[in-house]
Protein backbone atom coordinates (compact mmCIF):
# COMPACT_ATOMS: atom_id res chain seq x y z
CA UNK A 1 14.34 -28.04 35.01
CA UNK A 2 14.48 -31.67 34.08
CA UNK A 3 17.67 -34.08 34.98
CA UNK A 4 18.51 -34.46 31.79
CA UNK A 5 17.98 -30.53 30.69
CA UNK A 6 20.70 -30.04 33.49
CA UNK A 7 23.05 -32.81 32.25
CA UNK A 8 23.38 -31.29 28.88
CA UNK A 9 23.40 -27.82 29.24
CA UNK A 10 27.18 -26.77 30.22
CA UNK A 11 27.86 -23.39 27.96
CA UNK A 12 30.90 -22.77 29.59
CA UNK A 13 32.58 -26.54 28.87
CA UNK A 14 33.38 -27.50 32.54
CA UNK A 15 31.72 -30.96 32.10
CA UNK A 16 32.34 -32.19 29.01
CA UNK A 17 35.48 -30.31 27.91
CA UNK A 18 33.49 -27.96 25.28
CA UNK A 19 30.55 -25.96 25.11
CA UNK A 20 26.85 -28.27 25.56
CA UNK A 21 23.85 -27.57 24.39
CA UNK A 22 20.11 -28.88 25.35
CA UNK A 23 18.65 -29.72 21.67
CA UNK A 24 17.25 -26.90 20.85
CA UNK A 25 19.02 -24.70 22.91
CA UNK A 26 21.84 -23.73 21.25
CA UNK A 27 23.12 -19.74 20.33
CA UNK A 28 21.13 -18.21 17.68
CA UNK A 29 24.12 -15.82 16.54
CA UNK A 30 25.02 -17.75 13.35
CA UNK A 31 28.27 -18.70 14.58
CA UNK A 32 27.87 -22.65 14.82
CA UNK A 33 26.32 -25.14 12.51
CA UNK A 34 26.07 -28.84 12.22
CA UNK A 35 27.97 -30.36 9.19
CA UNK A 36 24.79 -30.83 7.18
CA UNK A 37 23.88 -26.89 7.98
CA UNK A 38 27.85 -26.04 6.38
CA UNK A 39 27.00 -28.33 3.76
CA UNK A 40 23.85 -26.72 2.71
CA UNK A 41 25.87 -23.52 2.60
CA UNK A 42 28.66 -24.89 0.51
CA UNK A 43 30.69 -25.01 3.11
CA UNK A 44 33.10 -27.88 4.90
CA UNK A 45 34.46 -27.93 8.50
CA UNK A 46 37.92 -28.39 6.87
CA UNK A 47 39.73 -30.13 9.65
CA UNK A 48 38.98 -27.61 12.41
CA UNK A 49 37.91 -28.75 16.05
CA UNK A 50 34.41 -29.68 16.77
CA UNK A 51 33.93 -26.25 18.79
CA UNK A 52 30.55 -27.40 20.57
CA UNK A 53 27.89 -30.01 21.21
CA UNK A 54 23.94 -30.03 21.26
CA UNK A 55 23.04 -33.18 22.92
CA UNK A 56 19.63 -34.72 24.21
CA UNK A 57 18.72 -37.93 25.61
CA UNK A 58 16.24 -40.13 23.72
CA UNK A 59 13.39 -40.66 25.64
CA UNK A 60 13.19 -43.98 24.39
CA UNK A 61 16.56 -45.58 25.00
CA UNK A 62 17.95 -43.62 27.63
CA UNK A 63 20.77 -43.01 25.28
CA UNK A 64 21.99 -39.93 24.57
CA UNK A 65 22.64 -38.08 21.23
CA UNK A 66 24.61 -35.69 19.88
CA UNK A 67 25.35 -33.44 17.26
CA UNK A 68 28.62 -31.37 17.01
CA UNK A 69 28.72 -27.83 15.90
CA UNK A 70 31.70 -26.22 14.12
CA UNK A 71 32.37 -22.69 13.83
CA UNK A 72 31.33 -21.14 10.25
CA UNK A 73 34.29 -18.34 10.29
CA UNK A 74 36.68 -21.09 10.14
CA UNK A 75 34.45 -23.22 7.68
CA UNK A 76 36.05 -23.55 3.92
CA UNK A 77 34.43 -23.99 0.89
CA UNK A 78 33.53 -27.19 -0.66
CA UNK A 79 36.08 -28.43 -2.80
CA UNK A 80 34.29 -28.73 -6.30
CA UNK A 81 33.67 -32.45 -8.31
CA UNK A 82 35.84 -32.79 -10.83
CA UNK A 83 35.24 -34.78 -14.01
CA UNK A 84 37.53 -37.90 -12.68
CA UNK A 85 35.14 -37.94 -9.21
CA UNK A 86 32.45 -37.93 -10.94
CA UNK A 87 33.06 -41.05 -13.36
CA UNK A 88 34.89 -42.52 -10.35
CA UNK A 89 31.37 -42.13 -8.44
CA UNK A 90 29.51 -43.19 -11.60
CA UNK A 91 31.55 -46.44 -11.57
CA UNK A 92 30.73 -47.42 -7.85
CA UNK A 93 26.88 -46.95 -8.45
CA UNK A 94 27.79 -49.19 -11.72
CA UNK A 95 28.91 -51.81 -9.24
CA UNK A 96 26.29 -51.28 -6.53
CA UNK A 97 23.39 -51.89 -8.69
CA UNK A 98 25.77 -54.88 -11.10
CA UNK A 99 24.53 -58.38 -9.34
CA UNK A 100 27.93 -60.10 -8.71
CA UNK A 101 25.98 -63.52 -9.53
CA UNK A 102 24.50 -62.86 -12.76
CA UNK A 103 25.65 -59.95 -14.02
CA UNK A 104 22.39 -57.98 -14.50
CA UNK A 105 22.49 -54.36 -14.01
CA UNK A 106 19.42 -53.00 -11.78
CA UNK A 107 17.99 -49.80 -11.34
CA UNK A 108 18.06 -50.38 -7.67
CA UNK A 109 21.17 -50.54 -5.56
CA UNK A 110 21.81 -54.32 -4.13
CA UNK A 111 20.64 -55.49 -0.70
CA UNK A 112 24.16 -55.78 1.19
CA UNK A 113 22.11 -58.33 3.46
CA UNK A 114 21.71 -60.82 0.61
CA UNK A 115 25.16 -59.98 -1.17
CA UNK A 116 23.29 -60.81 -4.63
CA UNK A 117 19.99 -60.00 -6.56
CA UNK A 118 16.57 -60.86 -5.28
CA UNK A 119 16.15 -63.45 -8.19
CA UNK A 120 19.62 -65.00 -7.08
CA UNK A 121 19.05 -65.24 -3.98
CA UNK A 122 15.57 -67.03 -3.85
CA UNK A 123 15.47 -68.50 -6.81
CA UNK A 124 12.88 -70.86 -6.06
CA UNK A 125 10.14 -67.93 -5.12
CA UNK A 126 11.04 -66.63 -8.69
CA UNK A 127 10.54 -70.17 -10.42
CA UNK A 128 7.18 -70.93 -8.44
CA UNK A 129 5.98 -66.96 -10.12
CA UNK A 130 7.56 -67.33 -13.35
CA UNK A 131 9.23 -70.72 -14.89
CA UNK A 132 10.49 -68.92 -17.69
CA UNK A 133 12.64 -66.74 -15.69
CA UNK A 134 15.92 -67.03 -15.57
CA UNK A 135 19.22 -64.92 -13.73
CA UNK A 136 21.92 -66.01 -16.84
CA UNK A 137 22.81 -64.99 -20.12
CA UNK A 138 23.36 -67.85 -22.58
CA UNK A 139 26.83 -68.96 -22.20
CA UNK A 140 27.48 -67.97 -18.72
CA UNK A 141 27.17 -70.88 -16.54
């Protein structure tokens, strides 16, 4: 058995205050999953505690990572979309793809790293490939 095989297994929770897993490792009896495994059967941890851990460490870091396992008896349902969350949702993708500089509406989201369009942001690339391009609408200056 490897160090860290023996640094994350702990079923009974001695070490790390709740049951740890090896990746991998962990019980087979359909009585944990990972939010993304409740999610994919409609289901939401709903406030409960994490009730155990499957943890590894990366090779490549040294790091270690985990993922925390809820119990599905005490899982709840997904609460539905209504009509309001979805316009509500429709509106931020609105604004996500909406260039706050020139007010063009992509069908990509923004880059958060340049805060603006790809236009806007190096405008002389875009002049050098196409003069006639321009980021405005007549009358907004």
């Amino acid at each position: 058995m490897s160090a860290a095989y023996g640094e994350c297994f702990d079923p009974t929770g001695a070490r790390y205050g709740i049951p740890t897993y090896p990746w991998k490792y962990a019980p087979d009896d359909d009585r944990f999953a990972t939010r993304r495994q409740l999610r994919a059967r409609g289901l939401r941890p709903g406030g409960q505690p994490i009730a155990a851990q499957v943890m590894r460490v990366s090779r490549r870091s040294g790091t270690v990572r985990v993922a925390y396992l809820y119990r599905i008896d005490l899982a709840k349902p997904v609460r539905p979309m209504t009509s309001r969350k979805w316009g509500a949702l429709a509106l931020a993708m609105l604004a996500r793809r909406t260039c706050p500089n020139c007010r063009l509406i992509y069908g990509y989201c923004i880059p958060k790293s340049l805060g603006m369009c790809v236009p806007c942001a190096f405008p002389d690339s875009r002049a050098a490939v196409d003069p006639s391009a321009t980021c405005s609408f007549p009358g907004r200056d």
